[in-house]
N, C-alpha and C. Protein backbone atom coordinates (compact mmCIF):
# COMPACT_ATOMS: atom_id res chain seq x y z
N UNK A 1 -49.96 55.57 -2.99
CA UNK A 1 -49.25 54.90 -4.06
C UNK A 1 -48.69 55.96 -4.99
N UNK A 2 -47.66 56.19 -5.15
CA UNK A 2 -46.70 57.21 -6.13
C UNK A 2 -46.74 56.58 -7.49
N UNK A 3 -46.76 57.40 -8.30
CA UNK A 3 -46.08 57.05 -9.84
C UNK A 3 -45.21 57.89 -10.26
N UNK A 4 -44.85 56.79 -11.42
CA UNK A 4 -43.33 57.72 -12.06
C UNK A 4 -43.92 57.31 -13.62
N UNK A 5 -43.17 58.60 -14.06
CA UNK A 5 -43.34 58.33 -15.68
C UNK A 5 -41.76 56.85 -16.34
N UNK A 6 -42.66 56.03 -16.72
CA UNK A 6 -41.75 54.26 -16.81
C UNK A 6 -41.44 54.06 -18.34
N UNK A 7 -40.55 53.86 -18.16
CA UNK A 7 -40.48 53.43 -19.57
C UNK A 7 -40.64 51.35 -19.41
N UNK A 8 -41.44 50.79 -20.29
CA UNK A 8 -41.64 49.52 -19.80
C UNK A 8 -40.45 48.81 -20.41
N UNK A 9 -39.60 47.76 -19.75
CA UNK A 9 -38.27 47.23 -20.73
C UNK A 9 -37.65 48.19 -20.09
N UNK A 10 -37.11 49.11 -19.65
CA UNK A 10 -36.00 50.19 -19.46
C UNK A 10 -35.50 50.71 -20.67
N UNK A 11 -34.26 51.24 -20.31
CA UNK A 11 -33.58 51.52 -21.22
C UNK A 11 -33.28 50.86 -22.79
N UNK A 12 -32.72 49.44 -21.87
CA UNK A 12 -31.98 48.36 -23.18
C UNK A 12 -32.95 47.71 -23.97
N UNK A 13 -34.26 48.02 -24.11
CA UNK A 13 -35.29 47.96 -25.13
C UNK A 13 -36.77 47.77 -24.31
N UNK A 14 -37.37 46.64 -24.97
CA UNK A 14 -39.19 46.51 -24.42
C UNK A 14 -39.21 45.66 -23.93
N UNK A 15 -40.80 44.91 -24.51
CA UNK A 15 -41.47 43.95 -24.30
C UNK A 15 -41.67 42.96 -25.71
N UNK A 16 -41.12 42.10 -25.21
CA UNK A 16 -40.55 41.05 -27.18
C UNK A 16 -42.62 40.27 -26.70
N UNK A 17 -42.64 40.00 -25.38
CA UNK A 17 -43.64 39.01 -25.40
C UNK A 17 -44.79 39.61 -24.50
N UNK A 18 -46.56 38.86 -24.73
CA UNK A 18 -47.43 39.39 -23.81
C UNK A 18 -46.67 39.95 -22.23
N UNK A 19 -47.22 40.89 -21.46
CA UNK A 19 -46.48 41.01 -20.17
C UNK A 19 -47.74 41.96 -19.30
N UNK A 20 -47.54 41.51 -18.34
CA UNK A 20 -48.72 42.94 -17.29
C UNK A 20 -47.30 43.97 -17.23
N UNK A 21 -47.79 44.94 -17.37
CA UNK A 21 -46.62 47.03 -17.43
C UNK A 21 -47.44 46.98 -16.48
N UNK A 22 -48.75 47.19 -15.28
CA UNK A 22 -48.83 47.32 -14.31
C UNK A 22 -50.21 46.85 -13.66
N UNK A 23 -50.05 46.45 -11.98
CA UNK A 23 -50.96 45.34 -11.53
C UNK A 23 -51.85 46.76 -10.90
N UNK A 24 -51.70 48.33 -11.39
CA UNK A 24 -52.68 49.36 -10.99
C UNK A 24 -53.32 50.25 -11.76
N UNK A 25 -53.77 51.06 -11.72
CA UNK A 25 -54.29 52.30 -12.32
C UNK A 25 -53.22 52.88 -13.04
N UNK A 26 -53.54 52.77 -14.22
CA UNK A 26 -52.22 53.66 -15.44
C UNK A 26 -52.65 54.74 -16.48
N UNK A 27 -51.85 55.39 -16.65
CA UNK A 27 -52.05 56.07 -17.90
C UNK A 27 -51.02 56.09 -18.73
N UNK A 28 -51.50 55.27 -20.13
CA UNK A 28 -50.85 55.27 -20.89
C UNK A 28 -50.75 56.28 -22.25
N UNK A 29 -48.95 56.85 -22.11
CA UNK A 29 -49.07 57.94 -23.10
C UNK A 29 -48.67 57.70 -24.52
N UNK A 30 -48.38 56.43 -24.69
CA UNK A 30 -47.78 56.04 -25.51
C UNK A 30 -47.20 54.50 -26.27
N UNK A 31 -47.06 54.13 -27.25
CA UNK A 31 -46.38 52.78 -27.35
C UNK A 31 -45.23 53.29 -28.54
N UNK A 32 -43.46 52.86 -28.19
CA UNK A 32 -42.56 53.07 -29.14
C UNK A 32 -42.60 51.82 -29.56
N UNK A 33 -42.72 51.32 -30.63
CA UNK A 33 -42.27 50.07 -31.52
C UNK A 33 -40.80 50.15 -32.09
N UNK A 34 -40.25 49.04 -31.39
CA UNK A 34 -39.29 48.92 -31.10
C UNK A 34 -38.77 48.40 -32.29
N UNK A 35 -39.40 47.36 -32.77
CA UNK A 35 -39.71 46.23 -34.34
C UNK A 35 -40.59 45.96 -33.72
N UNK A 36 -40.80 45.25 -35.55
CA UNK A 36 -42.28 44.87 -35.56
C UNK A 36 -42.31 44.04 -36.25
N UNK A 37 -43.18 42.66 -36.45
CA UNK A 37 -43.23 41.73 -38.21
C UNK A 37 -44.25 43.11 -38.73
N UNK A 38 -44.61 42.47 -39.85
CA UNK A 38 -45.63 43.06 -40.58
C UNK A 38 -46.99 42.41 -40.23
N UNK A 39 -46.95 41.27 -39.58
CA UNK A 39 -48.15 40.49 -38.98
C UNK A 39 -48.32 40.32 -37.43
N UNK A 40 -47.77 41.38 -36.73
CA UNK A 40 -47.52 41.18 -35.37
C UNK A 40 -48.73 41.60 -35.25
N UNK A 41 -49.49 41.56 -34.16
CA UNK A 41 -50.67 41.78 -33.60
C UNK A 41 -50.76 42.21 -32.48
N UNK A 42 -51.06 43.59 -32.05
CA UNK A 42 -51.09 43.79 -30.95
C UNK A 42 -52.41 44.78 -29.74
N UNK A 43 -52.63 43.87 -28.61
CA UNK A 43 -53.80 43.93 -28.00
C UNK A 43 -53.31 44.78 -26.68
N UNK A 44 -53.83 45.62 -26.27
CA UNK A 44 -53.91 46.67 -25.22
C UNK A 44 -55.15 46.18 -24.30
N UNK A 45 -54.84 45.85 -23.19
CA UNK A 45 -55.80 45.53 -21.92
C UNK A 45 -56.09 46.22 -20.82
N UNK A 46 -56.87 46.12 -19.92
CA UNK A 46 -57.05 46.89 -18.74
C UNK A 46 -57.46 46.09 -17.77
N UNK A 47 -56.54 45.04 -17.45
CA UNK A 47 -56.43 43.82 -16.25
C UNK A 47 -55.23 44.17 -15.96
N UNK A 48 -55.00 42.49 -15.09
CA UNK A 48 -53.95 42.50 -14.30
C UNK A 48 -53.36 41.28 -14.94
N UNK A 49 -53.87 40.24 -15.69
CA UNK A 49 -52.88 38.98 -15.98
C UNK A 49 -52.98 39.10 -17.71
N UNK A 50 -52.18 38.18 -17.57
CA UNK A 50 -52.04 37.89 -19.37
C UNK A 50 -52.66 36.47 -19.55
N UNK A 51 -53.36 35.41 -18.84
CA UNK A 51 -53.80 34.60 -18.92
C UNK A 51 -55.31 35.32 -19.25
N UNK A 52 -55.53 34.90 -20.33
CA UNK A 52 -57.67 35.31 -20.80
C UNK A 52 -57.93 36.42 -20.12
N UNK A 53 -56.99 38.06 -20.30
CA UNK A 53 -57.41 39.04 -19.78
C UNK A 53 -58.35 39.51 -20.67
N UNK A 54 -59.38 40.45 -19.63
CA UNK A 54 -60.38 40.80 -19.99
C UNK A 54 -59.93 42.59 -20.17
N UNK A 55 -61.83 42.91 -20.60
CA UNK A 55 -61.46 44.88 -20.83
C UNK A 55 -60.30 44.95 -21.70
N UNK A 56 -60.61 44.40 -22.88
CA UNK A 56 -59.41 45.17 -24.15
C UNK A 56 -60.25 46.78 -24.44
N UNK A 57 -58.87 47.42 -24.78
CA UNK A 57 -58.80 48.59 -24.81
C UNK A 57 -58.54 48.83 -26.49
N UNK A 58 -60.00 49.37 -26.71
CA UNK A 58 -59.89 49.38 -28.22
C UNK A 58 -59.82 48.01 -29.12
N UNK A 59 -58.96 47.82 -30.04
CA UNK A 59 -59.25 46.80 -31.14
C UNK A 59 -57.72 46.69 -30.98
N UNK A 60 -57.39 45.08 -31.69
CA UNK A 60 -56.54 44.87 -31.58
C UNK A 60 -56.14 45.62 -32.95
N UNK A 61 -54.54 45.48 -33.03
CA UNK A 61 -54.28 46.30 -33.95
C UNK A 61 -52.77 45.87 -34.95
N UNK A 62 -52.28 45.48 -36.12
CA UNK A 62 -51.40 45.53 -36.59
C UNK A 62 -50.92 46.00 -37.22
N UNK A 63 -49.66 47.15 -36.60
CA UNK A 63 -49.04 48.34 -37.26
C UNK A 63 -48.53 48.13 -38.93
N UNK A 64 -48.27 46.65 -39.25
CA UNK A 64 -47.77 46.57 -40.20
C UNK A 64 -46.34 47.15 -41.08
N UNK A 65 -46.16 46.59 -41.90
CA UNK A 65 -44.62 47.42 -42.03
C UNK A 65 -44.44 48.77 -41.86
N UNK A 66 -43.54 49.07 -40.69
CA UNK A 66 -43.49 50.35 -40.38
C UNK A 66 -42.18 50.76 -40.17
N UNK A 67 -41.68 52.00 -40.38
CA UNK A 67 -40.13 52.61 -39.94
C UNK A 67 -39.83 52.28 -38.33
N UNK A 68 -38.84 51.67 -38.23
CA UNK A 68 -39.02 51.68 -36.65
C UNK A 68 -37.50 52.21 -36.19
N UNK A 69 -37.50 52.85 -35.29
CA UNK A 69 -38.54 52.93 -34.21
C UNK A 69 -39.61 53.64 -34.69
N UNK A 70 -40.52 53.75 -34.14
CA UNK A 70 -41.89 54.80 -34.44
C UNK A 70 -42.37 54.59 -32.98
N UNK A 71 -43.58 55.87 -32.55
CA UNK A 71 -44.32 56.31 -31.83
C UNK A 71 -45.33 56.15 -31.87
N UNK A 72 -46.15 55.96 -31.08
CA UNK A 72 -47.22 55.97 -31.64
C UNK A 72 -48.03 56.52 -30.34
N UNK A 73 -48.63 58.04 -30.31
CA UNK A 73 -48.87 58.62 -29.23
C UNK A 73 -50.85 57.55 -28.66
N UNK A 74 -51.18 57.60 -27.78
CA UNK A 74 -52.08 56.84 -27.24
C UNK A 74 -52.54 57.73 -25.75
N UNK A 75 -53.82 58.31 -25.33
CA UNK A 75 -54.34 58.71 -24.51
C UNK A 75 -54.71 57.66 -23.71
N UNK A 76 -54.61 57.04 -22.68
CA UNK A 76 -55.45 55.83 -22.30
C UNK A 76 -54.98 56.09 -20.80
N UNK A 77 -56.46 55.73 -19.94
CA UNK A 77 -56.38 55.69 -18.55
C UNK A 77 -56.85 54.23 -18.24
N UNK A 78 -56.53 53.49 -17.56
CA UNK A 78 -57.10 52.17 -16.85
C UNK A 78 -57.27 52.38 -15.65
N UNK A 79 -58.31 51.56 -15.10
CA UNK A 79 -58.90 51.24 -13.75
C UNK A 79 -58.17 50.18 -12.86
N UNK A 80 -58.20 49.21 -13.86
CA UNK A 80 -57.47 47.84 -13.28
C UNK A 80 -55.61 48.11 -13.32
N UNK A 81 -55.37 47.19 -14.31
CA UNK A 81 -54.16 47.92 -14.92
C UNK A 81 -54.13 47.61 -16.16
N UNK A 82 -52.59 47.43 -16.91
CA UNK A 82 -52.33 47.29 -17.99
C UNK A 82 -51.70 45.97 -18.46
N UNK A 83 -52.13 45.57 -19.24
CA UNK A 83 -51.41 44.48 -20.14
C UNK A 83 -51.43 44.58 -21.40
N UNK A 84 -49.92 44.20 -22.02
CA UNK A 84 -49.70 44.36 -23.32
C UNK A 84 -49.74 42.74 -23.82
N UNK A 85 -50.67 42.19 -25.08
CA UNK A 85 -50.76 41.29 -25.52
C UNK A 85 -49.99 41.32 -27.18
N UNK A 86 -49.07 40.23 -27.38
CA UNK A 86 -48.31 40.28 -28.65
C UNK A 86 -48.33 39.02 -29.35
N UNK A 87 -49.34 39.22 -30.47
CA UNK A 87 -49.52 37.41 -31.06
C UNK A 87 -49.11 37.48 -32.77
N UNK A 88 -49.10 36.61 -32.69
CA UNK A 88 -48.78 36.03 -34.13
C UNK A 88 -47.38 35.85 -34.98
N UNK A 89 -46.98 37.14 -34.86
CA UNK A 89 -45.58 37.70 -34.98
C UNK A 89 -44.71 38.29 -34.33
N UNK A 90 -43.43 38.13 -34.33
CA UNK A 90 -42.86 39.02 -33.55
C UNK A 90 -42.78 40.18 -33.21
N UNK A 91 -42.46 41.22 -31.97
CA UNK A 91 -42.49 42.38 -32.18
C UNK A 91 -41.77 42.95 -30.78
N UNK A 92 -41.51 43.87 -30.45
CA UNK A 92 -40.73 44.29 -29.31
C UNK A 92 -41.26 45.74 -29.07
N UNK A 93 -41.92 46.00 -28.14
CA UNK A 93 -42.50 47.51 -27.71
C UNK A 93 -42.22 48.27 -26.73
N UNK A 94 -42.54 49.09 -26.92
CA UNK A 94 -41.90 50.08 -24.98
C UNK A 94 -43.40 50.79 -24.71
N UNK A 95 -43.84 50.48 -23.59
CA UNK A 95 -45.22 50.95 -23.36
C UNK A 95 -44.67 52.40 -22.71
N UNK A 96 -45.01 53.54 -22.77
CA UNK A 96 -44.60 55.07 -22.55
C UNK A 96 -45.99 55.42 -21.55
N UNK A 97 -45.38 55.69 -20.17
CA UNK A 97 -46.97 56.18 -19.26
C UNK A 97 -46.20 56.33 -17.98
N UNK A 98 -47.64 56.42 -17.50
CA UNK A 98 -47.43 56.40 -15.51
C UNK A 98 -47.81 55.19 -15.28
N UNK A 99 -47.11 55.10 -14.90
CA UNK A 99 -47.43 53.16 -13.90
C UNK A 99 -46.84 52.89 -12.76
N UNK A 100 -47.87 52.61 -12.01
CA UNK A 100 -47.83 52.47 -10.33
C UNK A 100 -46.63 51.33 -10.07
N UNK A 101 -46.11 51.72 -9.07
CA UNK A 101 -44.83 50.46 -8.66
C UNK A 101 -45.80 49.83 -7.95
């Protein structure tokens, strides 16, 4: 299984809503916030679905009013894979890593 360094969303932006970035083993180097509310909420996983995924990674977290775009660098390896969870408020992200096709 090969990886490539992905930008999640491509080019023309992110992820506006929850989404699996990958159904394998990832390393994630990063999340760009694309926008954000000030009440967006956002949960980092290490499954494969967005239905009641399990293994959150860390605490959920809300960047709160922030300059955007912004970076926000992140060390993270998963076993399973990755899912990005986005509640409450709106927000649009680019997950920055290796992720298995």
């Amino acid at each position: 299984m090969s990886q490539q360094l992905y930008q999640a969303g491509g080019a023309a932006g992110g992820v506006s809503a929850s989404a699996v970035i990958s159904k394998h083993p990832s390393q994630l180097h990063g999340i760009l916030l694309n926008s954000v509310a000030a009440t967006a909420v956002i949960t980092l996983f290490d499954d494969i679905t967005t239905t009641t995924p399990a293994n959150q990674i860390g605490g959920a977290w809300t960047p709160g009013a922030v300059v955007v775009p912004t970076f926000v660098p992140l060390d993270i390896e998963t076993s399973k894979g990755l899912v990005v969870v986005i509640a409450t408020a709106a927000a649009n992200v680019t997950p920055i890593g290796r992720f298995s096709a």
